[in-house]
Protein backbone atom coordinates (compact mmCIF):
# COMPACT_ATOMS: atom_id res chain seq x y z
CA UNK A 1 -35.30 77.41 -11.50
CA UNK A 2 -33.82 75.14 -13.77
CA UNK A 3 -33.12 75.44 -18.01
CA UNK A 4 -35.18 76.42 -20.01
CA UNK A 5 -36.04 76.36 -23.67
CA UNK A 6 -36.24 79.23 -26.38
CA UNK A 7 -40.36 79.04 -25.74
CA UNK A 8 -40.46 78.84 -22.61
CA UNK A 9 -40.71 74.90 -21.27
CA UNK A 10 -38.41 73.57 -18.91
CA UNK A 11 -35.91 71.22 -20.46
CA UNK A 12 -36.15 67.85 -20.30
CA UNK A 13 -33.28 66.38 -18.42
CA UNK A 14 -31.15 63.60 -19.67
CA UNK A 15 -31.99 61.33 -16.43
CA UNK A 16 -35.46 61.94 -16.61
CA UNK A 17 -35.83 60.51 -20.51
CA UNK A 18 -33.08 57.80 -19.49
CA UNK A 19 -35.34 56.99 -16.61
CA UNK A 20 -38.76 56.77 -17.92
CA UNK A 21 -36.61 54.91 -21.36
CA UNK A 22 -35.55 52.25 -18.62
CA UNK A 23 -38.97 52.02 -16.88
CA UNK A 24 -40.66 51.51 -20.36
CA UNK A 25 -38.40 48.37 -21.25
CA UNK A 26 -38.72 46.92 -17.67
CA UNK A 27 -41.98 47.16 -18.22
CA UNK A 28 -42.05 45.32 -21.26
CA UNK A 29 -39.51 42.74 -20.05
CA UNK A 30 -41.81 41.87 -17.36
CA UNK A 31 -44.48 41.24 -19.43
CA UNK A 32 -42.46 39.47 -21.87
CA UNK A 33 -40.94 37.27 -18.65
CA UNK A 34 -44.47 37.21 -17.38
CA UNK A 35 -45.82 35.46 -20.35
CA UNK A 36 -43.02 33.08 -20.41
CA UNK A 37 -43.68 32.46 -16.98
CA UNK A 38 -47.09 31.75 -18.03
CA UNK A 39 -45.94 29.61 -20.57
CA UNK A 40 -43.77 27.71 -18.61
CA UNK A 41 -46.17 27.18 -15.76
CA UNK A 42 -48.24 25.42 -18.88
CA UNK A 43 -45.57 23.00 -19.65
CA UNK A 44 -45.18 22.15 -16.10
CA UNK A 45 -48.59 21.55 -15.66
CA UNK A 46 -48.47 19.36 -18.77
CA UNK A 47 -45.26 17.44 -17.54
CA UNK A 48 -47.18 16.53 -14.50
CA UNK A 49 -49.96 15.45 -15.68
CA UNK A 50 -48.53 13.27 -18.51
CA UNK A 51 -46.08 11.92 -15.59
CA UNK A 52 -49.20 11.33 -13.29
CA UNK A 53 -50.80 9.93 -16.55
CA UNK A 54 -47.60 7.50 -17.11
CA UNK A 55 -48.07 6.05 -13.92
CA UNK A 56 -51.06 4.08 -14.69
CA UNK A 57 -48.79 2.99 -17.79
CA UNK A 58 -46.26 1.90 -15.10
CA UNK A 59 -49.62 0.15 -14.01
CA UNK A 60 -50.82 -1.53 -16.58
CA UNK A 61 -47.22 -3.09 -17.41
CA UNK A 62 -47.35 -4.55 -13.88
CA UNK A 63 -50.68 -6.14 -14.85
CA UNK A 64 -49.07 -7.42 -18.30
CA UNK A 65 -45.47 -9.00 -16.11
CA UNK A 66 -48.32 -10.80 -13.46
CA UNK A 67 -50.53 -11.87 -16.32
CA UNK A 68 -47.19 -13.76 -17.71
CA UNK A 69 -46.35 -14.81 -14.63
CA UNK A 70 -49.79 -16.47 -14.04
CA UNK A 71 -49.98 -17.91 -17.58
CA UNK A 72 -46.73 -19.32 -17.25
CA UNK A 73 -47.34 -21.40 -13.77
CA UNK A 74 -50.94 -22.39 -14.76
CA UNK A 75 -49.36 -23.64 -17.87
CA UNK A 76 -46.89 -25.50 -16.27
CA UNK A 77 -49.12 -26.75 -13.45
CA UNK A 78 -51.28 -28.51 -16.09
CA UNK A 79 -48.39 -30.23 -17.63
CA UNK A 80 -46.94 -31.15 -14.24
CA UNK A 81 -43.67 -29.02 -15.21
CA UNK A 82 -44.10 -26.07 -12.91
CA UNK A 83 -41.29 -27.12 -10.73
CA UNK A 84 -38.86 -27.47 -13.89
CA UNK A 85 -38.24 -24.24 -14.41
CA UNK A 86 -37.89 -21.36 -11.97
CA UNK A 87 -40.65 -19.15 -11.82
CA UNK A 88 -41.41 -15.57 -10.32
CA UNK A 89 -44.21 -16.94 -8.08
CA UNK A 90 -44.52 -20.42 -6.36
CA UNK A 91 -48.12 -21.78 -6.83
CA UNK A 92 -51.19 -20.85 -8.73
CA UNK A 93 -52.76 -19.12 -5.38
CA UNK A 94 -49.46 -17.10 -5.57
CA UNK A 95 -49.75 -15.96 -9.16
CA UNK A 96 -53.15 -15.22 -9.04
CA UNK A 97 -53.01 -12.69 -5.96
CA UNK A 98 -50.37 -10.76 -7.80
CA UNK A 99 -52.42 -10.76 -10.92
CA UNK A 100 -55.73 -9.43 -8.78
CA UNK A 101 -53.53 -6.97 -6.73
CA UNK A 102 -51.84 -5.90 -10.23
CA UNK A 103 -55.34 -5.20 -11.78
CA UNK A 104 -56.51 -3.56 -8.56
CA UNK A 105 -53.84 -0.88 -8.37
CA UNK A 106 -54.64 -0.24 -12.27
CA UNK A 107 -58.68 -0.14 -11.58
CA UNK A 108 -57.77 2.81 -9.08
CA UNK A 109 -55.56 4.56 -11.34
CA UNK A 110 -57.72 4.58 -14.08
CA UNK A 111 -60.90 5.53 -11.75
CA UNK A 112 -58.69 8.61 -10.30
CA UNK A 113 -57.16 10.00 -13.79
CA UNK A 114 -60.44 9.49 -15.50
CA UNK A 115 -60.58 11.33 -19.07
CA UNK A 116 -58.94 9.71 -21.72
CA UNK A 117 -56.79 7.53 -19.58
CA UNK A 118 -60.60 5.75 -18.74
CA UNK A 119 -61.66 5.89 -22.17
CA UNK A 120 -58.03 3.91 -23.34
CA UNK A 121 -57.94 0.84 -20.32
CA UNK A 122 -61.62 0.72 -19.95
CA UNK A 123 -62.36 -1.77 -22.61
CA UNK A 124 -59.25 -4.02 -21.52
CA UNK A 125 -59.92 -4.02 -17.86
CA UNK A 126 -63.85 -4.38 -18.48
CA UNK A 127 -64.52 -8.38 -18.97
CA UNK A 128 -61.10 -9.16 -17.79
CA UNK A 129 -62.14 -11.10 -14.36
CA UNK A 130 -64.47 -12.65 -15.70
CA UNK A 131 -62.06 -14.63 -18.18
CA UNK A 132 -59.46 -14.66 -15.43
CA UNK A 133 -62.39 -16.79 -13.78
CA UNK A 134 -62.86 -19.33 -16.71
CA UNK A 135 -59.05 -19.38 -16.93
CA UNK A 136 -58.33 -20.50 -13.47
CA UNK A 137 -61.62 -22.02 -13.27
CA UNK A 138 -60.13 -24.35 -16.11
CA UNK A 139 -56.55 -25.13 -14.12
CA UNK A 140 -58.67 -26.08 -10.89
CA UNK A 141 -60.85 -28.04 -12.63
CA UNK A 142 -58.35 -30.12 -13.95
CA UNK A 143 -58.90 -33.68 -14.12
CA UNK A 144 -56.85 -36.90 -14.19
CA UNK A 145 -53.16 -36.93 -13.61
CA UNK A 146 -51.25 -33.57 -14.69
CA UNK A 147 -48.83 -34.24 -17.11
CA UNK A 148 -47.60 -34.09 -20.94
CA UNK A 149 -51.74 -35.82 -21.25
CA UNK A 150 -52.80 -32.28 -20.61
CA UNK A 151 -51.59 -30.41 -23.21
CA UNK A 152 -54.48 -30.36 -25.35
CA UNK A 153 -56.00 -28.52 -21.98
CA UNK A 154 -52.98 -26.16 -21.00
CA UNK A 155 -52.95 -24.71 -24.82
CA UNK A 156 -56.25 -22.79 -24.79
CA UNK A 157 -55.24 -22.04 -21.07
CA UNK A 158 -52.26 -20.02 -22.79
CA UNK A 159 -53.99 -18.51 -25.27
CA UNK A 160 -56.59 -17.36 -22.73
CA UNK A 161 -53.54 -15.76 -20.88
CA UNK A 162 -52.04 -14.62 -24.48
CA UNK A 163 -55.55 -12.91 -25.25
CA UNK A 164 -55.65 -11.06 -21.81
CA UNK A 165 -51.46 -9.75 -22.35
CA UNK A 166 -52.58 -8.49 -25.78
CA UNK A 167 -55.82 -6.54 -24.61
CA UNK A 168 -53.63 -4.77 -21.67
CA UNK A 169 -50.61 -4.18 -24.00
CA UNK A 170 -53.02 -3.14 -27.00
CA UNK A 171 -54.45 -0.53 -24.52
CA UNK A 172 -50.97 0.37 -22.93
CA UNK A 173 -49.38 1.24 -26.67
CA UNK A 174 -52.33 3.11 -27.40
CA UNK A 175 -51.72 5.45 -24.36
CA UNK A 176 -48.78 6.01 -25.19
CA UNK A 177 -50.08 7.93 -28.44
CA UNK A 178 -52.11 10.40 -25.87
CA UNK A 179 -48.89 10.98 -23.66
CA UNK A 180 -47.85 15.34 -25.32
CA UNK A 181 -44.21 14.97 -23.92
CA UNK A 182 -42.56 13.59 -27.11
CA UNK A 183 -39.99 12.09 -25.10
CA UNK A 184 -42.48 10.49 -22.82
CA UNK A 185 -44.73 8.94 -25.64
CA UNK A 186 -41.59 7.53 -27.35
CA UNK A 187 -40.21 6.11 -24.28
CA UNK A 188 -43.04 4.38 -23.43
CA UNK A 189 -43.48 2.98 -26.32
CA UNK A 190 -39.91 1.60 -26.92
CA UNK A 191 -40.97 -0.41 -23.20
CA UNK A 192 -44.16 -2.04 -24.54
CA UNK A 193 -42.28 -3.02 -27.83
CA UNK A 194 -39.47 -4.21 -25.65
CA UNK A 195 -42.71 -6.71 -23.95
């Protein structure tokens, strides 16, 4: 049989505490890489969602570059000046298709993220095509020649426009506040200060 000890118990063999030592800090190692596993799996999760989240940010800038767009062209239209400059779309029809398809793509972003992301656009997107309505209502209803005469009817056009951009980019920046990925958040909001 093998060694013994002065009372009588087998002695313990070097390989056996060495192993069972070993086992015990695999053990814990696991755990410990477990839990950071865990942990990571978190941030992941987070990552994703604040990148899924920062797509309807994406979004809502689209909707701010089409409502400039569309301001500038209904602007110009009035004053008879929208061939002076070039512009990003070629008639009013033109601008305000990109504008609705713009606020569309937003409408089911917002719908599909839900949560906060519903709670931040909501109030921008709410009465929003209902002043795009009076806006272009306004440029369609012109009357009498367009020209330098319509000013006085292209300025609350603009504003109109200037109102909508503010709403949108008011709602965008405060997104950006919700966004937990530091580098995220600030990013985005270096873009809307850069609108």
């Amino acid at each position: 049989m093998g060694a013994t000890l002065a009372a009588g118990r087998p002695a313990v063999r070097v390989s056996a505490v060495l192993g069972g030592a070993l086992a015990v800090a695999l053990l814990v190692g696991a755990g410990g890489s477990f839990k950071a596993g865990l942990g990571a799996a978190d941030d992941l999760a987070r990552a994703r969602e604040d990148a899924a989240r920062s797509d309807t940010s994406g979004l809502a800038r689209d909707v701010l570059y089409r409502l400039e767009d569309e301001r500038g062209y209904m602007s110009m239209y009035m004053v008879g000046a929208e061939n002076v400059l070039v512009q990003p779309v070629g008639s009013a029809a033109e601008a305000s298709a990109a504008t609705d398809d713009a606020l569309a793509a937003l409408r089911a972003s917002v719908e599909h993220t839900g949560g906060d992301v519903a709670d931040t656009y909501g109030p921008a997107l709410a009465g929003i095509d209902a002043q795009l309505a009076g806006l272009r209502g306004v440029v369609n209803g012109l009357t009498g020649p367009r020209g330098q005469d319509q000013q006085a009817a292209a300025s609350p056009v603009w504003d109109g426009y200037s109102s909508l951009i503010d709403g949108v980019l008011t709602a965008d920046l405060d997104f950006t506040t919700t966004l937990r990925n530091a580098d995220a958040a600030q990013g985005g909001q270096l873009i809307d200060v850069a609108l």
